[in-house]
PDB file of N, CA and C in Angstrom:
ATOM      1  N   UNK A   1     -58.197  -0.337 -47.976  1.00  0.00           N
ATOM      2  CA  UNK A   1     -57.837  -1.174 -46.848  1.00  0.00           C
ATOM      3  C   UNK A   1     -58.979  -2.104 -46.460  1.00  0.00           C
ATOM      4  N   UNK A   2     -60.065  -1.816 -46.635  1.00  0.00           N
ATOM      5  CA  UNK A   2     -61.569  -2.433 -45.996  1.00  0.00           C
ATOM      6  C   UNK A   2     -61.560  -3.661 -47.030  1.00  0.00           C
ATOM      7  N   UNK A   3     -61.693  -3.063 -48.529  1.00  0.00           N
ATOM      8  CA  UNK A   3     -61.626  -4.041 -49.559  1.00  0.00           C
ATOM      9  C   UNK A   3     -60.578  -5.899 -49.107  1.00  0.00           C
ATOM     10  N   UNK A   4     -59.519  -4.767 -48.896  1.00  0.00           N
ATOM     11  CA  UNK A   4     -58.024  -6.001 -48.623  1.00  0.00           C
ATOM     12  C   UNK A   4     -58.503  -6.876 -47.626  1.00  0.00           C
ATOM     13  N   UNK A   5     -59.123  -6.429 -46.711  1.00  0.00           N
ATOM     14  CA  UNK A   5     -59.657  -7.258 -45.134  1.00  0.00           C
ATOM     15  C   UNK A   5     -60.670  -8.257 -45.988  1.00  0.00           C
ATOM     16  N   UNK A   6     -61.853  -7.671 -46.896  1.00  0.00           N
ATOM     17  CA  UNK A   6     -62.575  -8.578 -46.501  1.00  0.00           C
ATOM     18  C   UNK A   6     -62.746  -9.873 -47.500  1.00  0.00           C
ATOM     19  N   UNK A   7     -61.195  -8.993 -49.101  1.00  0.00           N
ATOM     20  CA  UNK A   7     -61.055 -10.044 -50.061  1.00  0.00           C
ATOM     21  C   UNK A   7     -60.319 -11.223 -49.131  1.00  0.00           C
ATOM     22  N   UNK A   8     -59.852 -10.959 -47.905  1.00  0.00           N
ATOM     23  CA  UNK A   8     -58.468 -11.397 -46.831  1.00  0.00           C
ATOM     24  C   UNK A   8     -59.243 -12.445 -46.490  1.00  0.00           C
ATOM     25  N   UNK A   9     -60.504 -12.184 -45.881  1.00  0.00           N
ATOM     26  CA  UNK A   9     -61.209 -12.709 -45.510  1.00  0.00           C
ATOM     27  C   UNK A   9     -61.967 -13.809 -45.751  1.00  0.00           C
ATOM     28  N   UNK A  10     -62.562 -13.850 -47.081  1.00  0.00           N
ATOM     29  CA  UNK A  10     -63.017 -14.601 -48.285  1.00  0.00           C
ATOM     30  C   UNK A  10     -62.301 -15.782 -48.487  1.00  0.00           C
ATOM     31  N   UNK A  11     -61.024 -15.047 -48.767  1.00  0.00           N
ATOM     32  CA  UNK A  11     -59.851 -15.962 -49.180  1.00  0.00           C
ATOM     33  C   UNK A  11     -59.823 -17.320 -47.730  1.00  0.00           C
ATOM     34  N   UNK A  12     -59.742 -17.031 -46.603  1.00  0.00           N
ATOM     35  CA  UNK A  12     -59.624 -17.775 -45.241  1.00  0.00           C
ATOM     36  C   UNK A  12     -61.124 -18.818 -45.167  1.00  0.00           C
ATOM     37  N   UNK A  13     -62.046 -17.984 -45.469  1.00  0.00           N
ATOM     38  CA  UNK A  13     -63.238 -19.056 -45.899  1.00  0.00           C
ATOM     39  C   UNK A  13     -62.991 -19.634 -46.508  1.00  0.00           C
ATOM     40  N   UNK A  14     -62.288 -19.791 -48.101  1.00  0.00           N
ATOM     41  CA  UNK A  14     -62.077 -20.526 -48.769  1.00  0.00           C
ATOM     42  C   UNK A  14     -61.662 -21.577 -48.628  1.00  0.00           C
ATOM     43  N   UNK A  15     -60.101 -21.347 -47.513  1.00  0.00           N
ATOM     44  CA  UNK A  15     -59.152 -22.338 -47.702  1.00  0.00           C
ATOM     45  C   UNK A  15     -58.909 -23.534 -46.539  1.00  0.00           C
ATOM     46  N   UNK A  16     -58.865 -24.827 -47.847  1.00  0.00           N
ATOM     47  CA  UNK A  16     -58.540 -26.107 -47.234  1.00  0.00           C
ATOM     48  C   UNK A  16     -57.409 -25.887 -45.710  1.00  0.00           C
ATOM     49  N   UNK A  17     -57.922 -25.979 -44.483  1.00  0.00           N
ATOM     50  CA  UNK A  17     -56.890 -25.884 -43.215  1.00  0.00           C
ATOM     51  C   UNK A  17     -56.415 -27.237 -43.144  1.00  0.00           C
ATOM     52  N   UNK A  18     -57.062 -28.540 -43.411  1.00  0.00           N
ATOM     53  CA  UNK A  18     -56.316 -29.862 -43.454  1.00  0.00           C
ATOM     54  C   UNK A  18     -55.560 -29.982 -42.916  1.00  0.00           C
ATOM     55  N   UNK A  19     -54.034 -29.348 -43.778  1.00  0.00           N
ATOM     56  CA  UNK A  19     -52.948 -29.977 -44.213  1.00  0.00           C
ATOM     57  C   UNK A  19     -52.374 -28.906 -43.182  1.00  0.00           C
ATOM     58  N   UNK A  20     -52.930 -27.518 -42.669  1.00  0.00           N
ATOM     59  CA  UNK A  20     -52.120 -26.841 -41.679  1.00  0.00           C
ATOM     60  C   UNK A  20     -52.556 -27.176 -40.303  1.00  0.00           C
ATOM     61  N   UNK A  21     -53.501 -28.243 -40.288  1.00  0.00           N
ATOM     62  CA  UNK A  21     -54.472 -28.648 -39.327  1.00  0.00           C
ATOM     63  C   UNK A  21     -53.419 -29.933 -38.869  1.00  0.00           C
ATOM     64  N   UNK A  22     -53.057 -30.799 -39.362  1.00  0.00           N
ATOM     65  CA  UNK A  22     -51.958 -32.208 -39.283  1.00  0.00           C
ATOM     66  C   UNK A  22     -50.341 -31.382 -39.015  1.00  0.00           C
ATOM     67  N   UNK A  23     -50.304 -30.367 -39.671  1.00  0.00           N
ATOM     68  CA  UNK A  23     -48.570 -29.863 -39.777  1.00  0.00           C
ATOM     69  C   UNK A  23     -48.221 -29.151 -38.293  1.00  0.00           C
ATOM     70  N   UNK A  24     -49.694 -28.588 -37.528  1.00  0.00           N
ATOM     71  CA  UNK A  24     -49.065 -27.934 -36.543  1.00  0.00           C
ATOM     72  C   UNK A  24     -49.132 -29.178 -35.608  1.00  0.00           C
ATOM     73  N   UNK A  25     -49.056 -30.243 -35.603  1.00  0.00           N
ATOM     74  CA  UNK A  25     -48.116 -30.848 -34.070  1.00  0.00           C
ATOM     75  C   UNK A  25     -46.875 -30.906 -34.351  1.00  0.00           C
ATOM     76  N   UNK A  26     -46.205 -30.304 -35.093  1.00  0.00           N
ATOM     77  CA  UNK A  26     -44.540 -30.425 -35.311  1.00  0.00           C
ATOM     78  C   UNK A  26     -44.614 -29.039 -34.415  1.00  0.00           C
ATOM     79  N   UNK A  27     -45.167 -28.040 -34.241  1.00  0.00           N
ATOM     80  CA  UNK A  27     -44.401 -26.884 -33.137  1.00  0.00           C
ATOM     81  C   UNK A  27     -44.874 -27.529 -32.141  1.00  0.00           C
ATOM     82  N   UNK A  28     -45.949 -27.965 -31.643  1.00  0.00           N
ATOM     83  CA  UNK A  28     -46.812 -28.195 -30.505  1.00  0.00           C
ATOM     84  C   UNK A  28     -45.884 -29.582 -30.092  1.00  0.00           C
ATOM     85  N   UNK A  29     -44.955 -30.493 -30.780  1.00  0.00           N
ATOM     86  CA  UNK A  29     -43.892 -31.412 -30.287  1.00  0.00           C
ATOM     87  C   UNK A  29     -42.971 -30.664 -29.849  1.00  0.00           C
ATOM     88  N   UNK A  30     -42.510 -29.712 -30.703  1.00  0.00           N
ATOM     89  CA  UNK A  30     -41.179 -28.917 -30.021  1.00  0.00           C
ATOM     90  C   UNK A  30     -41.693 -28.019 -28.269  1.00  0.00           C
ATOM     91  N   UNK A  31     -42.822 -27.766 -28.721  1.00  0.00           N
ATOM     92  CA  UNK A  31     -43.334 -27.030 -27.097  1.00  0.00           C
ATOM     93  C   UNK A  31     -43.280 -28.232 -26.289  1.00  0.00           C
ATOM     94  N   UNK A  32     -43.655 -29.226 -26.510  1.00  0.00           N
ATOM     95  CA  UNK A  32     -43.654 -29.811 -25.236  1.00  0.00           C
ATOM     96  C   UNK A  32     -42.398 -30.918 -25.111  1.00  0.00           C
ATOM     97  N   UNK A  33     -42.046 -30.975 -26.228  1.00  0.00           N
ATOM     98  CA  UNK A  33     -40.400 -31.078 -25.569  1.00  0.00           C
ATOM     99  C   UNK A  33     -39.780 -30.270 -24.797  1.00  0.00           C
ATOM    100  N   UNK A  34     -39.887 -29.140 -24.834  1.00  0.00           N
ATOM    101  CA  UNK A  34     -38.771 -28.355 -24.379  1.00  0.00           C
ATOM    102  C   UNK A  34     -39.346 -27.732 -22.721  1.00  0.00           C
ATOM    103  N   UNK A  35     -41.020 -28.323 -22.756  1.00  0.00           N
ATOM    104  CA  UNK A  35     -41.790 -28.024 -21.297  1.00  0.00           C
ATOM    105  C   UNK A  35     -41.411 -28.930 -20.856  1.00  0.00           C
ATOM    106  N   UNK A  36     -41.280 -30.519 -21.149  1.00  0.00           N
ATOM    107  CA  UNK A  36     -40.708 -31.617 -20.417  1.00  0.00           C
ATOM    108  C   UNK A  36     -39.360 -31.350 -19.494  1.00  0.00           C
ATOM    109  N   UNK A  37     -38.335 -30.552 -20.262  1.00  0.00           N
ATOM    110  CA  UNK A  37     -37.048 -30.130 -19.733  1.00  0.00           C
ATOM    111  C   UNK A  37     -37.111 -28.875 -18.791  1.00  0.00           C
ATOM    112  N   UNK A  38     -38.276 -28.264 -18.310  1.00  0.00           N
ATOM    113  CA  UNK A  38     -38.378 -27.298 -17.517  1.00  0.00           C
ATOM    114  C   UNK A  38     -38.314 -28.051 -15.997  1.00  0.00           C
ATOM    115  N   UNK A  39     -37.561 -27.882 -15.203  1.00  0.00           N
ATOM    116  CA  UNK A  39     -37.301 -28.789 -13.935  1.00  0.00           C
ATOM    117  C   UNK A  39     -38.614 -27.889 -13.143  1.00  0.00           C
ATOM    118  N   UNK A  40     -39.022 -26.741 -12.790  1.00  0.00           N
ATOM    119  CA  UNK A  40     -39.673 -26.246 -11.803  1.00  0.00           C
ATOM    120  C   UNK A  40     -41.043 -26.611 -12.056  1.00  0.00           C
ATOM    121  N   UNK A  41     -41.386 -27.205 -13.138  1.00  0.00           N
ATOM    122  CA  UNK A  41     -43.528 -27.059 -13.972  1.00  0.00           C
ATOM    123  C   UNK A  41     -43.429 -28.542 -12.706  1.00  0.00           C
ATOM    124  N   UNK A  42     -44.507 -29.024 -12.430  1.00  0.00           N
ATOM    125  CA  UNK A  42     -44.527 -30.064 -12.011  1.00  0.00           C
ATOM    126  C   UNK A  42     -45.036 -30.696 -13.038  1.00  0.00           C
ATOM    127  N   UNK A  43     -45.509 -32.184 -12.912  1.00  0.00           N
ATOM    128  CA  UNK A  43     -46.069 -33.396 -13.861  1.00  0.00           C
ATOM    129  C   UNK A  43     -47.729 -33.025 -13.675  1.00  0.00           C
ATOM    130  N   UNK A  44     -48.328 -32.009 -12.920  1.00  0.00           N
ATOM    131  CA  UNK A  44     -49.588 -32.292 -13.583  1.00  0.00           C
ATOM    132  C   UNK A  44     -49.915 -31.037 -14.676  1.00  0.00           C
ATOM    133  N   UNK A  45     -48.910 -30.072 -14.546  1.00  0.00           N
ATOM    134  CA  UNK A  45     -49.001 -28.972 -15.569  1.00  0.00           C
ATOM    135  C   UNK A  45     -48.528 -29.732 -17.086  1.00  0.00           C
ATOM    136  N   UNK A  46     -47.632 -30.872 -16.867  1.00  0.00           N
ATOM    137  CA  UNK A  46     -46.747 -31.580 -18.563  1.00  0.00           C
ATOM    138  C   UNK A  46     -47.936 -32.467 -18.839  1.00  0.00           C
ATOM    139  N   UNK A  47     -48.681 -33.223 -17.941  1.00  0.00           N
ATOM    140  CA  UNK A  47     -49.954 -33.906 -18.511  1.00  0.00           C
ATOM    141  C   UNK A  47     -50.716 -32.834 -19.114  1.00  0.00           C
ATOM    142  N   UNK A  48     -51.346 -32.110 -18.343  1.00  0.00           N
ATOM    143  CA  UNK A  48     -52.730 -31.362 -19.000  1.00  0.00           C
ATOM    144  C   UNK A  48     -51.932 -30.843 -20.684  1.00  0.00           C
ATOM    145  N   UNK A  49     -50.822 -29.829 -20.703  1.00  0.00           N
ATOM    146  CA  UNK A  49     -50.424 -30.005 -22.095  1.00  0.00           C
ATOM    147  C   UNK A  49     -50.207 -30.807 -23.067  1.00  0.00           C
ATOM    148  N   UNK A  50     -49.560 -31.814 -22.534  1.00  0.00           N
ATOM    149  CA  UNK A  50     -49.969 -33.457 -23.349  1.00  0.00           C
ATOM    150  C   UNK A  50     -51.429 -34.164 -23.043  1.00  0.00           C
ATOM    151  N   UNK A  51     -52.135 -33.816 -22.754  1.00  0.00           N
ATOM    152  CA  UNK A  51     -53.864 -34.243 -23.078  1.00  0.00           C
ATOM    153  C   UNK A  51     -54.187 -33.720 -24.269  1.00  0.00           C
ATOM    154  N   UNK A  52     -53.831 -32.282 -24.782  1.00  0.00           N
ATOM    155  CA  UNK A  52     -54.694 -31.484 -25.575  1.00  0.00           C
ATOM    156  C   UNK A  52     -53.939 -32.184 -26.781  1.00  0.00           C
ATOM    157  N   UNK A  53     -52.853 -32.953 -26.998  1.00  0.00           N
ATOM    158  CA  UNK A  53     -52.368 -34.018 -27.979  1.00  0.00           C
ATOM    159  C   UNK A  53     -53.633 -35.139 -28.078  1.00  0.00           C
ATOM    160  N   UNK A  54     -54.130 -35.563 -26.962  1.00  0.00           N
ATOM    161  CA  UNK A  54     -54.969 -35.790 -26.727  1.00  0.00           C
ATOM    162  C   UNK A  54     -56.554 -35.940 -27.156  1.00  0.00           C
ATOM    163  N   UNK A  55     -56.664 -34.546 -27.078  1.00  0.00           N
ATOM    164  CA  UNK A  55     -57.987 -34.336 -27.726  1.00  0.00           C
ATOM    165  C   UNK A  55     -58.112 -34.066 -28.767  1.00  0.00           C
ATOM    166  N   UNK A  56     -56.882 -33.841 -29.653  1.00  0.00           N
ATOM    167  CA  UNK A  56     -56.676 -33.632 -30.933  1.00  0.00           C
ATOM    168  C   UNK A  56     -56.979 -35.229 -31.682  1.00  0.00           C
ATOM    169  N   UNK A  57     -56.459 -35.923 -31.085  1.00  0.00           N
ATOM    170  CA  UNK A  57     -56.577 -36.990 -31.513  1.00  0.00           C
ATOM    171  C   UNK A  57     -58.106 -37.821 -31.635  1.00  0.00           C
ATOM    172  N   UNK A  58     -58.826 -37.882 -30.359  1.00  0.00           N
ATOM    173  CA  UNK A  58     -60.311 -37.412 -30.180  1.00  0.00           C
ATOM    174  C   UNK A  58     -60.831 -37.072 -30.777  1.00  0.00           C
ATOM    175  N   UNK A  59     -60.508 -35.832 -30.895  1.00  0.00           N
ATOM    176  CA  UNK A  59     -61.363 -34.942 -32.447  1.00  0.00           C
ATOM    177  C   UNK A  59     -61.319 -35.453 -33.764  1.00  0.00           C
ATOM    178  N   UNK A  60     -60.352 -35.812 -34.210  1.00  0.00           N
ATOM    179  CA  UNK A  60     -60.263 -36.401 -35.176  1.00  0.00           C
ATOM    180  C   UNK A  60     -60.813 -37.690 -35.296  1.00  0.00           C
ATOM    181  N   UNK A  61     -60.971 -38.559 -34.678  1.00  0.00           N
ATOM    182  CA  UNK A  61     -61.450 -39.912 -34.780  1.00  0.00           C
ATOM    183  C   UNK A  61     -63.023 -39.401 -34.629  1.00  0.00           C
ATOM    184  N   UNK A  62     -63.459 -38.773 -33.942  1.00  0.00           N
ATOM    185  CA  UNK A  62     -64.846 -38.244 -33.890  1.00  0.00           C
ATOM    186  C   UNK A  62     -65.233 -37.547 -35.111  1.00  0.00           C
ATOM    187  N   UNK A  63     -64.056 -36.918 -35.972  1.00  0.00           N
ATOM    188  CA  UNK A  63     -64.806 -36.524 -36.751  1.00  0.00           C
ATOM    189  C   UNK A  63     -65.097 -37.227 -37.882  1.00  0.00           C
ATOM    190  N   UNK A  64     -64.346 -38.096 -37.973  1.00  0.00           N
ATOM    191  CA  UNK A  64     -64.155 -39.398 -38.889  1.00  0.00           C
ATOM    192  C   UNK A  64     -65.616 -40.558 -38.730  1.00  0.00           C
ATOM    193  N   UNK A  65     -65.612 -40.069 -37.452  1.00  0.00           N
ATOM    194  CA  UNK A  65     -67.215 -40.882 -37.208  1.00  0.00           C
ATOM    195  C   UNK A  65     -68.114 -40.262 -37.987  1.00  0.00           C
ATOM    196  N   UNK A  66     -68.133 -39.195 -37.341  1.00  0.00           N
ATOM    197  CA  UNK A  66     -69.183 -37.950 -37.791  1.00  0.00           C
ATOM    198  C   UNK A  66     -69.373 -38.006 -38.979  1.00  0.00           C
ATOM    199  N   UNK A  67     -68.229 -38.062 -39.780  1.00  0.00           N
ATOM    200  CA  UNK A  67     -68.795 -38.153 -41.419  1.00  0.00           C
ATOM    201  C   UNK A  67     -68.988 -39.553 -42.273  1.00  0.00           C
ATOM    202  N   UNK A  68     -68.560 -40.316 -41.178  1.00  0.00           N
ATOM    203  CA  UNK A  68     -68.943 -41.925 -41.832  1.00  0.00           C
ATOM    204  C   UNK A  68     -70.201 -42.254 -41.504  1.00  0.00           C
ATOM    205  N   UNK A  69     -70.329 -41.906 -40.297  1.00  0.00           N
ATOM    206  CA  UNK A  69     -72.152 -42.459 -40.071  1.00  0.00           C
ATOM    207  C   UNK A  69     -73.010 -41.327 -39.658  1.00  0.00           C
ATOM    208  N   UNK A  70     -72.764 -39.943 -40.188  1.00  0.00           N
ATOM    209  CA  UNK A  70     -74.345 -39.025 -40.142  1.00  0.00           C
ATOM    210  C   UNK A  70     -74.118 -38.465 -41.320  1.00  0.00           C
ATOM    211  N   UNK A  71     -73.161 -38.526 -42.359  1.00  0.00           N
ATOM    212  CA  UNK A  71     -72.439 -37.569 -43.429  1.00  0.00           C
ATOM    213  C   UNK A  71     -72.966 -36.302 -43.060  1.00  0.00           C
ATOM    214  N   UNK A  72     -72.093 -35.974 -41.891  1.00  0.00           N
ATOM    215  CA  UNK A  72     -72.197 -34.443 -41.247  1.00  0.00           C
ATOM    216  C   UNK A  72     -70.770 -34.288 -40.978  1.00  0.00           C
ATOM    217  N   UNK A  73     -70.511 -32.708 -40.986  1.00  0.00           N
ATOM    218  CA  UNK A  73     -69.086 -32.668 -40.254  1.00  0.00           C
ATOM    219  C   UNK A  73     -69.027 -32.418 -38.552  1.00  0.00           C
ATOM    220  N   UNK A  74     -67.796 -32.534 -37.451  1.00  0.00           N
ATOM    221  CA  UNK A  74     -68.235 -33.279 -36.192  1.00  0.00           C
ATOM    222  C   UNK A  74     -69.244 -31.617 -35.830  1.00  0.00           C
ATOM    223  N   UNK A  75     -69.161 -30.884 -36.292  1.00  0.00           N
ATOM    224  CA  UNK A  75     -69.735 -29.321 -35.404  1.00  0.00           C
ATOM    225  C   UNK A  75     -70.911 -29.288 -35.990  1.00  0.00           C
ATOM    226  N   UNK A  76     -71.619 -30.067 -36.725  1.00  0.00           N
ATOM    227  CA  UNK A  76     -72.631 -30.699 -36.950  1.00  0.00           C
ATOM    228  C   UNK A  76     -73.635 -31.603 -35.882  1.00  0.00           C
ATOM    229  N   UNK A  77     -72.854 -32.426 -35.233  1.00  0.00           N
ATOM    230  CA  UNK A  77     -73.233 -33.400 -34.404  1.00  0.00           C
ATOM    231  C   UNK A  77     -73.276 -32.997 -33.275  1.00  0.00           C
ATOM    232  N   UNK A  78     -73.470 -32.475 -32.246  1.00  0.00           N
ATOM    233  CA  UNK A  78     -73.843 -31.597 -31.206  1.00  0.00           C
ATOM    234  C   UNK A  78     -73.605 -32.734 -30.282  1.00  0.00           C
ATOM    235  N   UNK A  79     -73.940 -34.097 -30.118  1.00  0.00           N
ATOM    236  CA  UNK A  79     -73.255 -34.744 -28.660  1.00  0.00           C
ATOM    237  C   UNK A  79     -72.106 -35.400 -29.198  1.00  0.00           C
ATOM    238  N   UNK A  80     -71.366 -35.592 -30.099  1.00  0.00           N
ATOM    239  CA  UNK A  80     -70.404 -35.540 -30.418  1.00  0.00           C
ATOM    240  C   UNK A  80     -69.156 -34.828 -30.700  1.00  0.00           C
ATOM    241  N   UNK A  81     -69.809 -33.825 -30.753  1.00  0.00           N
ATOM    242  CA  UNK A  81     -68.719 -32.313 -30.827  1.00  0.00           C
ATOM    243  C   UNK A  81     -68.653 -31.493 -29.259  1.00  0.00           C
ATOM    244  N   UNK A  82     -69.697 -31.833 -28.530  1.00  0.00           N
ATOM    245  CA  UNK A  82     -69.909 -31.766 -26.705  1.00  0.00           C
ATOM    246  C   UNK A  82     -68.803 -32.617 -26.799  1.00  0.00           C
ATOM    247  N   UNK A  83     -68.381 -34.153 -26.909  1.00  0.00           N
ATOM    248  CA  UNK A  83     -67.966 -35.184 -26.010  1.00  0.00           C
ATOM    249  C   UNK A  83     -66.553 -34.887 -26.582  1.00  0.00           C
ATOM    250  N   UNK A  84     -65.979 -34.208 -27.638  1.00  0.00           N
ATOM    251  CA  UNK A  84     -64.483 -33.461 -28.332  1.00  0.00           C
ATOM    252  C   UNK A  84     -64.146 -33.009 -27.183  1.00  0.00           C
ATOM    253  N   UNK A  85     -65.056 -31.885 -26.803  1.00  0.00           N
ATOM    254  CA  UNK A  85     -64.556 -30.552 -26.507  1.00  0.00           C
ATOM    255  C   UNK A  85     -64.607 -30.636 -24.971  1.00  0.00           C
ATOM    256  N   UNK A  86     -65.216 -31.569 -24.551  1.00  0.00           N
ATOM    257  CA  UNK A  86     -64.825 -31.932 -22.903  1.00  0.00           C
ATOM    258  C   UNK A  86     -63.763 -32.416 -22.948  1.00  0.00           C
ATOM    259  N   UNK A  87     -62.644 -33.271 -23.833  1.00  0.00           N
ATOM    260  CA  UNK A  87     -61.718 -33.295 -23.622  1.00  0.00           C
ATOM    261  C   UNK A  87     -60.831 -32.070 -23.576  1.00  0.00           C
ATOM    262  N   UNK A  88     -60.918 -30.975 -24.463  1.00  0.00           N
ATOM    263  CA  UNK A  88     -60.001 -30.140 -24.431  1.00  0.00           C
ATOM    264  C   UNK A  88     -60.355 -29.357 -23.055  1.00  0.00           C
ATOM    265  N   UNK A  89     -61.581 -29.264 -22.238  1.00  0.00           N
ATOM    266  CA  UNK A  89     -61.979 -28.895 -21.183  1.00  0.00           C
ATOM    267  C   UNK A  89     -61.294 -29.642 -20.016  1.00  0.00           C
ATOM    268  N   UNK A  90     -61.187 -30.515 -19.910  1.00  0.00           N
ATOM    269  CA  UNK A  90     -60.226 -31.656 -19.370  1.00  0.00           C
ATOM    270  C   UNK A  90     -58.982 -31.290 -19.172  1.00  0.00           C
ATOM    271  N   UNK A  91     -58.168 -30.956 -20.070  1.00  0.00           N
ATOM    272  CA  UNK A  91     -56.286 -30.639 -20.397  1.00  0.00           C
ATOM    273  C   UNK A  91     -56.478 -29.397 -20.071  1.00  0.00           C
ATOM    274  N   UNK A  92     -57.496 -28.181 -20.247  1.00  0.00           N
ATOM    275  CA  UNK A  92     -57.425 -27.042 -19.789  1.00  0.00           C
ATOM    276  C   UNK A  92     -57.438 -27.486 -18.202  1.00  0.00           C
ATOM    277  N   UNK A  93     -58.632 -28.109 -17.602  1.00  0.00           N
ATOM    278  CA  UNK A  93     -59.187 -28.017 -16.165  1.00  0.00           C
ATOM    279  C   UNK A  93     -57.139 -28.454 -15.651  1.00  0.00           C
ATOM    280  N   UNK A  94     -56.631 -29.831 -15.962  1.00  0.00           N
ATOM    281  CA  UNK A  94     -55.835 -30.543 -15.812  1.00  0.00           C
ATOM    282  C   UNK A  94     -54.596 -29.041 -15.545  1.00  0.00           C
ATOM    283  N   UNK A  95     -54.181 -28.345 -16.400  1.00  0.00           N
ATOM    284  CA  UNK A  95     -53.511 -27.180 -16.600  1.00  0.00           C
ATOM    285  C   UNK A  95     -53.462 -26.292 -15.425  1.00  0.00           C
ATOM    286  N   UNK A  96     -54.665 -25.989 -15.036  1.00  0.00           N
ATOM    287  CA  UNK A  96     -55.227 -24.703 -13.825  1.00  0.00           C
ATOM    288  C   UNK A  96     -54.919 -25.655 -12.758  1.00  0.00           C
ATOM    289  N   UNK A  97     -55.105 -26.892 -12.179  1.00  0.00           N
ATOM    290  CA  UNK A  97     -54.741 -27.306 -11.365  1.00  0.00           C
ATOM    291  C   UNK A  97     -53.575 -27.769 -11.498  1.00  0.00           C
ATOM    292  N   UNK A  98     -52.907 -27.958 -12.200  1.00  0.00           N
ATOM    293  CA  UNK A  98     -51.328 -27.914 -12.069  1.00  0.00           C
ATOM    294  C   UNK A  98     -50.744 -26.563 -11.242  1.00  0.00           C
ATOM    295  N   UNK A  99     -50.916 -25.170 -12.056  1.00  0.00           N
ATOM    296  CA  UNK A  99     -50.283 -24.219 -11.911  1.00  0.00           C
ATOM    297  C   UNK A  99     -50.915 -23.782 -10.420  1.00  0.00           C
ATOM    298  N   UNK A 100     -52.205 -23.949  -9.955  1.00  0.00           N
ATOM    299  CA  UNK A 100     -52.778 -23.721  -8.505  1.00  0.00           C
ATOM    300  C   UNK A 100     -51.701 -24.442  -7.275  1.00  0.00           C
ATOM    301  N   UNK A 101     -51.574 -25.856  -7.743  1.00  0.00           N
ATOM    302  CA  UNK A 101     -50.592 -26.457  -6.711  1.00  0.00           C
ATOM    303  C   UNK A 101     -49.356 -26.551  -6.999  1.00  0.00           C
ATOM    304  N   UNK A 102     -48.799 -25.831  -7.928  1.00  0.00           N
ATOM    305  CA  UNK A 102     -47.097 -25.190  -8.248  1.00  0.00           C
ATOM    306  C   UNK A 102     -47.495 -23.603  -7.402  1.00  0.00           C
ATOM    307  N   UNK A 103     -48.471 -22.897  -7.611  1.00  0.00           N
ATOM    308  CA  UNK A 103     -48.154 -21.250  -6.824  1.00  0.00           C
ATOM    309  C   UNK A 103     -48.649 -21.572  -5.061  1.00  0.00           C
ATOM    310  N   UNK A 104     -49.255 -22.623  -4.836  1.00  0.00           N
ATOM    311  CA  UNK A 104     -49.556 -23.228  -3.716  1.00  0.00           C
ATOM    312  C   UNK A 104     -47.809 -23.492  -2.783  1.00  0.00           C
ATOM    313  N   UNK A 105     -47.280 -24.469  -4.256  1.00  0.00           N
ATOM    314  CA  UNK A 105     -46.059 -25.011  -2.927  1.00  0.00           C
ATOM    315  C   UNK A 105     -44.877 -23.472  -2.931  1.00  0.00           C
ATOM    316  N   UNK A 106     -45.101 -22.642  -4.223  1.00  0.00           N
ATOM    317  CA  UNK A 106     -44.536 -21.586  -4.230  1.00  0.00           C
ATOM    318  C   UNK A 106     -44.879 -20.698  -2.910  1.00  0.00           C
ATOM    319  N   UNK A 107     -45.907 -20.422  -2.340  1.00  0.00           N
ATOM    320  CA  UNK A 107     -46.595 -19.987  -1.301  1.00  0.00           C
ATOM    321  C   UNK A 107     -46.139 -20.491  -0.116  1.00  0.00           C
ATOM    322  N   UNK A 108     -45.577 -21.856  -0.069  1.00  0.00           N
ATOM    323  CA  UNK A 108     -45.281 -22.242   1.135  1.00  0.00           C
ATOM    324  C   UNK A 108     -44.144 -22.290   1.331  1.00  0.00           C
ATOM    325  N   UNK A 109     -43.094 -22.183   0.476  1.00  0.00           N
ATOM    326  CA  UNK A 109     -41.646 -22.027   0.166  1.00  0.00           C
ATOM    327  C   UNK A 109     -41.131 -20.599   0.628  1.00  0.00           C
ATOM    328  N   UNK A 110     -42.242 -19.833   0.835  1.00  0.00           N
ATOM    329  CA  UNK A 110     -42.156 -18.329   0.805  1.00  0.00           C
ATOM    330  C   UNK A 110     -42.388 -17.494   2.185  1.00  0.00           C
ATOM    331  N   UNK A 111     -43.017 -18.794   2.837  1.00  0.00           N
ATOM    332  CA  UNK A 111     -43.895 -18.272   4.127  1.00  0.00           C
ATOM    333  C   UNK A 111     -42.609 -18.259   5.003  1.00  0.00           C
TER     334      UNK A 111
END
């Protein structure tokens, strides 16, 4: 069993994520289609999930930098891979304050 984990393992180092890296916004479209049609989320909980579309996009153009002008990859570049990941810090922050002032008006609906 130990063997299986860590040939398992090896194998995941190995492999090109690319192409599973581009394929997952086809679920991450269907999620937020189907969050758009939720009547109770408000609009700042459907932004912060559509940001992290967002920073995906970000990331990628950053990393495209990253390897055109330092031939590094972006987790290489340390204020460039900072200035990624404040976006996804962003759509998270964006997220928590959605759901704070949805259990907020829930709170007052209740009183």
């Amino acid at each position: 069993m130990n063997d299986f984990f860590l040939n398992f393992i090896e194998y995941l180092a190995t492999f090109d994520n690319t192409a599973l890296f581009a394929v997952s916004i086809i679920p991450y479209s269907i999620f937020l289609f189907y969050l758009y049609k939720i009547k109770f989320l408000n609009k700042i909980i459907k932004t912060g999930y559509s940001l992290t579309v967002f920073f995906v996009f970000i990331t990628i153009l950053l990393s495209l930098y990253s390897l055109n002008n330092f031939d590094k990859t972006l987790v290489e570049v340390d204020f460039l891979h900072g200035f990624a990941e404040f976006f996804l810090t962003l759509s998270d922050f964006v997220i928590l304050v959605g759901f704070i002032t949805m259990l907020k008006q829930i709170e007052v609906k209740n009183s």
